[in-house]
C-alpha atoms as a PDB file:
ATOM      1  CA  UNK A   1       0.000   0.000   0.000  1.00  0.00           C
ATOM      2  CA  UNK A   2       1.339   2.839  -1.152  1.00  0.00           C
ATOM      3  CA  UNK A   3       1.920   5.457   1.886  1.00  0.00           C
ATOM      4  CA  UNK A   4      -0.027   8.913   1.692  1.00  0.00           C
ATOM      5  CA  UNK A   5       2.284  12.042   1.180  1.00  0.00           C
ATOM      6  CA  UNK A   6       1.284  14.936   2.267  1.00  0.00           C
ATOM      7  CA  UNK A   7       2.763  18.753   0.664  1.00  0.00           C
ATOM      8  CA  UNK A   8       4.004  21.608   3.044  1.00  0.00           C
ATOM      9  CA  UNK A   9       1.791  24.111   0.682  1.00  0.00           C
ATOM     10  CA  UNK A  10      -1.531  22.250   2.030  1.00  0.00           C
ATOM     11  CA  UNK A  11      -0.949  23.021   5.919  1.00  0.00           C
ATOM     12  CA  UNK A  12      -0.198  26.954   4.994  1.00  0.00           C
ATOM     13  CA  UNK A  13      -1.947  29.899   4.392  1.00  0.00           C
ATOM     14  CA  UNK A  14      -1.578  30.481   0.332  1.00  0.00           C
ATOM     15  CA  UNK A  15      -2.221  34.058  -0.860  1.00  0.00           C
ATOM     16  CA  UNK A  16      -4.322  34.741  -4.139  1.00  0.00           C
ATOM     17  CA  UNK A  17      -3.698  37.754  -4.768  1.00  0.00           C
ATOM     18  CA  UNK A  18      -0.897  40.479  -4.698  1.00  0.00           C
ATOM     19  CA  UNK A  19      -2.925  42.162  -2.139  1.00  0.00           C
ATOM     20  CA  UNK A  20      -3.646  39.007   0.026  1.00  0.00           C
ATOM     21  CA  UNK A  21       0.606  38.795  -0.646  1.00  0.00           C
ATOM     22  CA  UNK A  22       1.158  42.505   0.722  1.00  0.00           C
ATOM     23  CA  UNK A  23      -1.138  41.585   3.238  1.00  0.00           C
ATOM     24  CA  UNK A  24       1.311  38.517   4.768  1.00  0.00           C
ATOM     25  CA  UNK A  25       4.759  40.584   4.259  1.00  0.00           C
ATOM     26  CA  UNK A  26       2.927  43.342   6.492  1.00  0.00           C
ATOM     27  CA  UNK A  27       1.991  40.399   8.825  1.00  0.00           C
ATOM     28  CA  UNK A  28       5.007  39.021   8.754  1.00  0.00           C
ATOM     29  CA  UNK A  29       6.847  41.977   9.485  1.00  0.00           C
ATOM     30  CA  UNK A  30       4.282  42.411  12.475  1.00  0.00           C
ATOM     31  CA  UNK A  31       4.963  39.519  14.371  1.00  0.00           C
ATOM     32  CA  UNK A  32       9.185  39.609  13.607  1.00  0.00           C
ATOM     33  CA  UNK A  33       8.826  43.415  15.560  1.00  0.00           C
ATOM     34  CA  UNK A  34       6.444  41.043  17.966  1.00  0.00           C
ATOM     35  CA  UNK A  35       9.107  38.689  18.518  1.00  0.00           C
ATOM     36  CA  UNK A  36      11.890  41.243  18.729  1.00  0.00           C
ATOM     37  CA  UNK A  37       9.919  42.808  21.635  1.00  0.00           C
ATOM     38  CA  UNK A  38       9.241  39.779  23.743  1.00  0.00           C
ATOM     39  CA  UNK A  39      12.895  38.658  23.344  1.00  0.00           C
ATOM     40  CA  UNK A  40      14.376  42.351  24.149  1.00  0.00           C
ATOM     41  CA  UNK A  41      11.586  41.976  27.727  1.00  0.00           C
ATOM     42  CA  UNK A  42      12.457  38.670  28.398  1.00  0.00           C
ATOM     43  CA  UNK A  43      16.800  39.611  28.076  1.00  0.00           C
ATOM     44  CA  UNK A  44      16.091  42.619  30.069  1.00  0.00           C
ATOM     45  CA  UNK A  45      14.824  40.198  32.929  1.00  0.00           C
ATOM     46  CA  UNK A  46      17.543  37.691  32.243  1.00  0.00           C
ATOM     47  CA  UNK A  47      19.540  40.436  32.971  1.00  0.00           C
ATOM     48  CA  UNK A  48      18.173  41.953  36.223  1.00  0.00           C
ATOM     49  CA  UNK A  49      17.825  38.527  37.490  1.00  0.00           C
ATOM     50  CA  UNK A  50      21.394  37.560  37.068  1.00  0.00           C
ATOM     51  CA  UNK A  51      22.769  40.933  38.339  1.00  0.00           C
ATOM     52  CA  UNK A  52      20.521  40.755  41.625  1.00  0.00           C
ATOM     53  CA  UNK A  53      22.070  36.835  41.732  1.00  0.00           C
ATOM     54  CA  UNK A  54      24.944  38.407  41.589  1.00  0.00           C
ATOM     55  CA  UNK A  55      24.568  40.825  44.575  1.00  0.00           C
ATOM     56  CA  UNK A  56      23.039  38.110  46.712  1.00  0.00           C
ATOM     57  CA  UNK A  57      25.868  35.545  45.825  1.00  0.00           C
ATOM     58  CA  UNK A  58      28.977  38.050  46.366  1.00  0.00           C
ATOM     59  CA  UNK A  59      29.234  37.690  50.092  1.00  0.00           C
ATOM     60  CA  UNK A  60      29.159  33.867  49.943  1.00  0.00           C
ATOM     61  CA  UNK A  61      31.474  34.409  46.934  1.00  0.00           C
ATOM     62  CA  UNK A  62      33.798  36.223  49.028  1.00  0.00           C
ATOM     63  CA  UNK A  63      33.639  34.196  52.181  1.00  0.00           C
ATOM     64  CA  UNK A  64      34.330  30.913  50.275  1.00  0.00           C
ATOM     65  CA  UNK A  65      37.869  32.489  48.646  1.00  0.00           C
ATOM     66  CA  UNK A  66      38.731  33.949  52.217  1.00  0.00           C
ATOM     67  CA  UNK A  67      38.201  30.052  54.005  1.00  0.00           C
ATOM     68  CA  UNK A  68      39.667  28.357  50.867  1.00  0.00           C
ATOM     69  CA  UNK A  69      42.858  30.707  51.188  1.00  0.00           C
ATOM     70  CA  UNK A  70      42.968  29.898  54.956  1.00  0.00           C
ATOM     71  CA  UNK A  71      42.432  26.373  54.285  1.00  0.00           C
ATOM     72  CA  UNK A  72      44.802  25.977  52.054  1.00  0.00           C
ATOM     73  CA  UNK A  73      47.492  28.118  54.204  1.00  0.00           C
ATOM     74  CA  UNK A  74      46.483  25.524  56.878  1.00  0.00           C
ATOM     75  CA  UNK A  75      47.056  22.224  54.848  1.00  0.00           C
ATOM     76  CA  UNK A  76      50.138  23.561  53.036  1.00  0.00           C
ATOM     77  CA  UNK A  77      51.739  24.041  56.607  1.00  0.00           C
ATOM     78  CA  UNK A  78      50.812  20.771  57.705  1.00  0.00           C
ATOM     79  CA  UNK A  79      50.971  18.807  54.378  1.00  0.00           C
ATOM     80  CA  UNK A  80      53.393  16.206  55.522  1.00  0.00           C
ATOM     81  CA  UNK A  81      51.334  15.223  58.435  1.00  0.00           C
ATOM     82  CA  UNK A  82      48.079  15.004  56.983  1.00  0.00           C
ATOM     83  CA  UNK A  83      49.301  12.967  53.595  1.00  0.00           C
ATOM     84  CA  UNK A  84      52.117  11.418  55.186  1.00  0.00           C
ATOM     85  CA  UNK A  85      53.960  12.361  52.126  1.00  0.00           C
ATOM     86  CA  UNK A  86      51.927   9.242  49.938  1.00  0.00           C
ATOM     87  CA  UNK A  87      49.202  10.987  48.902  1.00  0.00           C
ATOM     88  CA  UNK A  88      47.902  14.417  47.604  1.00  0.00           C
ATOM     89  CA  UNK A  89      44.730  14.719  49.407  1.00  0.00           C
ATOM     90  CA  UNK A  90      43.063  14.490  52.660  1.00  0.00           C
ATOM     91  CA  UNK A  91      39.462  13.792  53.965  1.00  0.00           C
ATOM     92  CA  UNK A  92      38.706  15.588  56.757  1.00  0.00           C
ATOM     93  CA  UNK A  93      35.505  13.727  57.290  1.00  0.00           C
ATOM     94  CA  UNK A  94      33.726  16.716  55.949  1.00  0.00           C
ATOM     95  CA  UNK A  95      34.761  17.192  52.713  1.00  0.00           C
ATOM     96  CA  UNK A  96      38.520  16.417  50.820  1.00  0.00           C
ATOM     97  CA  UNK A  97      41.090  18.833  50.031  1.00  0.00           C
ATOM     98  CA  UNK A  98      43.783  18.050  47.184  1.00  0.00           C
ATOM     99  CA  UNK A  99      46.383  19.492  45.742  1.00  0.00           C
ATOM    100  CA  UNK A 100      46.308  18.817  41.929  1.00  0.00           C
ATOM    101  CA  UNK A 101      49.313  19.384  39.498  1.00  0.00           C
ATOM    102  CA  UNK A 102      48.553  21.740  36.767  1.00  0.00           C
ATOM    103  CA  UNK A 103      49.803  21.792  33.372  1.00  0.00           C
ATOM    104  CA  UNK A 104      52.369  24.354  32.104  1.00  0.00           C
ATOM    105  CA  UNK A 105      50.549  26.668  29.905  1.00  0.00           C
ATOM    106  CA  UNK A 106      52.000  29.680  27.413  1.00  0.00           C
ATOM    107  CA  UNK A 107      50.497  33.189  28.710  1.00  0.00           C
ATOM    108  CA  UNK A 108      50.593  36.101  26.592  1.00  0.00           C
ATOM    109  CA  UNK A 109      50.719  35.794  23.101  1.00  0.00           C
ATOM    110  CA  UNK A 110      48.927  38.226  21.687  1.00  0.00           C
ATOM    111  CA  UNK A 111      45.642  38.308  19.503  1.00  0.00           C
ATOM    112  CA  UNK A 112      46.209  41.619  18.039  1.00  0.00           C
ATOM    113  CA  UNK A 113      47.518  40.925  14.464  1.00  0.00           C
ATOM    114  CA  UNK A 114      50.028  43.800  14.883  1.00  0.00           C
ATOM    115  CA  UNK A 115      51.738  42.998  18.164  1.00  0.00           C
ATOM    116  CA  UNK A 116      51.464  39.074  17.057  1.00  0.00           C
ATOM    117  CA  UNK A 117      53.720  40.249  13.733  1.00  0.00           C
ATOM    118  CA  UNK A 118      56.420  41.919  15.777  1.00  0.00           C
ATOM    119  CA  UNK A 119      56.216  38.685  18.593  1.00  0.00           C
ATOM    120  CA  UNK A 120      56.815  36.556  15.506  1.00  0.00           C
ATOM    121  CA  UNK A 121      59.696  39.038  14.001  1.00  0.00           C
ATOM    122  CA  UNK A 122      61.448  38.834  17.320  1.00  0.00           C
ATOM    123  CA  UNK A 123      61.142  35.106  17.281  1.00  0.00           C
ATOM    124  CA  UNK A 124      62.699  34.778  13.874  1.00  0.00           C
ATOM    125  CA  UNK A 125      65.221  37.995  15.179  1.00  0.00           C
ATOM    126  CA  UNK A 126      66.637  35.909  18.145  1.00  0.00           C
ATOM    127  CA  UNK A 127      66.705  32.684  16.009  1.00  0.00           C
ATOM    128  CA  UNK A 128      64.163  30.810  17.825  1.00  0.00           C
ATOM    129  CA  UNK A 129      62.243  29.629  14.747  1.00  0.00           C
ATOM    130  CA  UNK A 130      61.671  26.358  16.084  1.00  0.00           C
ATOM    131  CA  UNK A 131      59.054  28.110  18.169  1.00  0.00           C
ATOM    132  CA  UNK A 132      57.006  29.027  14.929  1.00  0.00           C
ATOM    133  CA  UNK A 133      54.578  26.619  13.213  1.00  0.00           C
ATOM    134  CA  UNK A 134      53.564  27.255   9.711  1.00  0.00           C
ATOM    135  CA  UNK A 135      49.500  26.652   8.684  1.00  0.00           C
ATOM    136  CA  UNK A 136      48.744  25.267   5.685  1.00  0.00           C
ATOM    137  CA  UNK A 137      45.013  25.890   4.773  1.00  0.00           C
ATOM    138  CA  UNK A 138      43.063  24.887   1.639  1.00  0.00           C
ATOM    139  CA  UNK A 139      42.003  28.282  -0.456  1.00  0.00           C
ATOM    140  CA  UNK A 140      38.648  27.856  -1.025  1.00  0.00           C
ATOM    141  CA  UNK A 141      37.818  31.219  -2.992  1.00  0.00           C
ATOM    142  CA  UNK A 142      40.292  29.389  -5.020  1.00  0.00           C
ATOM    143  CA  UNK A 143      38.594  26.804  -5.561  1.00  0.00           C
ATOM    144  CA  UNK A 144      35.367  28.355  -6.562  1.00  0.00           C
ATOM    145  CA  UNK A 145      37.074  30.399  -8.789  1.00  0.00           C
ATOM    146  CA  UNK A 146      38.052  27.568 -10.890  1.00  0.00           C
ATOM    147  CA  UNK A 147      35.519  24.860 -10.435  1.00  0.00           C
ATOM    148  CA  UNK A 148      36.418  22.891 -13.334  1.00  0.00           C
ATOM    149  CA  UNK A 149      40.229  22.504 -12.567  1.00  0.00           C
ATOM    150  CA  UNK A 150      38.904  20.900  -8.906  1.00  0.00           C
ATOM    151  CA  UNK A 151      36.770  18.547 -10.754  1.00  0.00           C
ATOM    152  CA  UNK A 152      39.354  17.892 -13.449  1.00  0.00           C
ATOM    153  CA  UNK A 153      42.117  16.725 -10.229  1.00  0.00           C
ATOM    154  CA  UNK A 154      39.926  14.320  -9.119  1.00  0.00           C
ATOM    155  CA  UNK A 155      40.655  15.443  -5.699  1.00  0.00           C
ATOM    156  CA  UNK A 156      38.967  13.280  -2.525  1.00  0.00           C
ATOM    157  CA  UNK A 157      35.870  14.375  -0.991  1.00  0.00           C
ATOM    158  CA  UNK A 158      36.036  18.003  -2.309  1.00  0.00           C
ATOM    159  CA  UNK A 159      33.066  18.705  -4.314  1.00  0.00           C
ATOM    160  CA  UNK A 160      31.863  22.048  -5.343  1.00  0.00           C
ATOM    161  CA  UNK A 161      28.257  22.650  -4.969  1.00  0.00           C
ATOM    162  CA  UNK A 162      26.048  24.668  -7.283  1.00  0.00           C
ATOM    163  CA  UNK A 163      24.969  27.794  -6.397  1.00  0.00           C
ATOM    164  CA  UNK A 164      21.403  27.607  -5.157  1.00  0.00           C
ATOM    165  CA  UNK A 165      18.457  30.021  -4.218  1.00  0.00           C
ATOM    166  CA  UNK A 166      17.192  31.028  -0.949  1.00  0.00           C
ATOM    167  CA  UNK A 167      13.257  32.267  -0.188  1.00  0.00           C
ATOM    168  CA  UNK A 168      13.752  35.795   2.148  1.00  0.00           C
ATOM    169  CA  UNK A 169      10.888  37.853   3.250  1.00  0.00           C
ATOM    170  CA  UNK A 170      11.984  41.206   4.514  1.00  0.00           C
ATOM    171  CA  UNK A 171       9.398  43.062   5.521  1.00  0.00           C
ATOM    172  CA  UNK A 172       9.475  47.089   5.298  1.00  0.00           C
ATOM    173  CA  UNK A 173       9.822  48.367   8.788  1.00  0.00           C
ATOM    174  CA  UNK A 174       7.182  51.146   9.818  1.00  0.00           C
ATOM    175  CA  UNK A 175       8.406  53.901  11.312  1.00  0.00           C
ATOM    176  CA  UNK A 176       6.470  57.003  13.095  1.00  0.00           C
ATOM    177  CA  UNK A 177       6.017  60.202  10.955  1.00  0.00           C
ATOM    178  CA  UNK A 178       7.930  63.070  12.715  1.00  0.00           C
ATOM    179  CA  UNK A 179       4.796  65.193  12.699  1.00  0.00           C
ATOM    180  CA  UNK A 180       3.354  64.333  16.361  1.00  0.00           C
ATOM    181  CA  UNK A 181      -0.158  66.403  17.199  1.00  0.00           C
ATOM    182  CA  UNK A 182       0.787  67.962  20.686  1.00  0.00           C
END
């Protein structure tokens, strides 16, 4: 039995007309502004709600770094007794402390493209090359500016997909006249 297939044009509301058309960009612009408004309310509460979080949770915030700090003071000072020098943590029958290695990390290299180009000329000035790593990245522009060479190569898994269409409704956005009746 063949199985019954149904079209997404029969479950939505189909102008006739131009003006029935009009009618459902004007609509449609409605409810974006509609949607824009409920979502700008609803961050603005987001927001208050996490800032007043915030406020509350500082003091515990604060207290918990200040007993951590003494804590750890505490156990660093007396690290060989309570480990006996086997192990890195201790259970104080209320909750463990441990002391956890942490990996060595590079700090400071900067994002800005300028001050990256003069860390990477003082690199290469002082010789230390070996501390540079070269990217290779496939050009795609390249590739879609020659299409048919790509194909030609054979290369694996590239393919180069037509150029398609996309549907975009962009309703006009109505503004208030500047002439307001006092």
């Amino acid at each position: 039995m063949a199985k019954a297939t149904k079209t997404k044009a029969a479950n939505v509301c189909v102008p006739q007309t131009r003006e029935d058309a009009a009618t459902q960009v004007a609509r449609i612009g409605l409810l974006q502004r509609e949607l824009e408004t409920i979502t700008t309310k609803m961050n603005e509460k987001l927001a208050a709600t996490k800032q007043a979080a915030e406020v509350r949770a500082a003091p515990a915030k604060a207290e918990i770094e200040d007993l951590t700090e003494g804590l750890r003071v505490y156990c660093d000072a007396n690290r060989e007794a309570l480990t006996r020098g086997k192990v890195k943590f201790f259970d104080f029958g209320t909750g463990i402390v441990r002391w956890r290695q942490t990996k060595a990390a590079v700090r400071g290299v900067p994002r800005d493209a300028e001050k990256f180009a003069a860390l990477v000329a003082t690199i290469r000035a002082k010789g230390l090359v070996r501390f540079l790593r070269e990217i290779v990245e496939i050009d795609k522009e390249a590739m879609l500016r020659e299409p048919d060479a790509v194909a030609a190569a054979g290369l694996p898994g590239v393919k180069i997909s037509a150029e398609g269409e996309d549907f975009v409704v962009e309703p006009y956005a109505e503004t208030l006249s500047k002439e307001i009746a006092a």
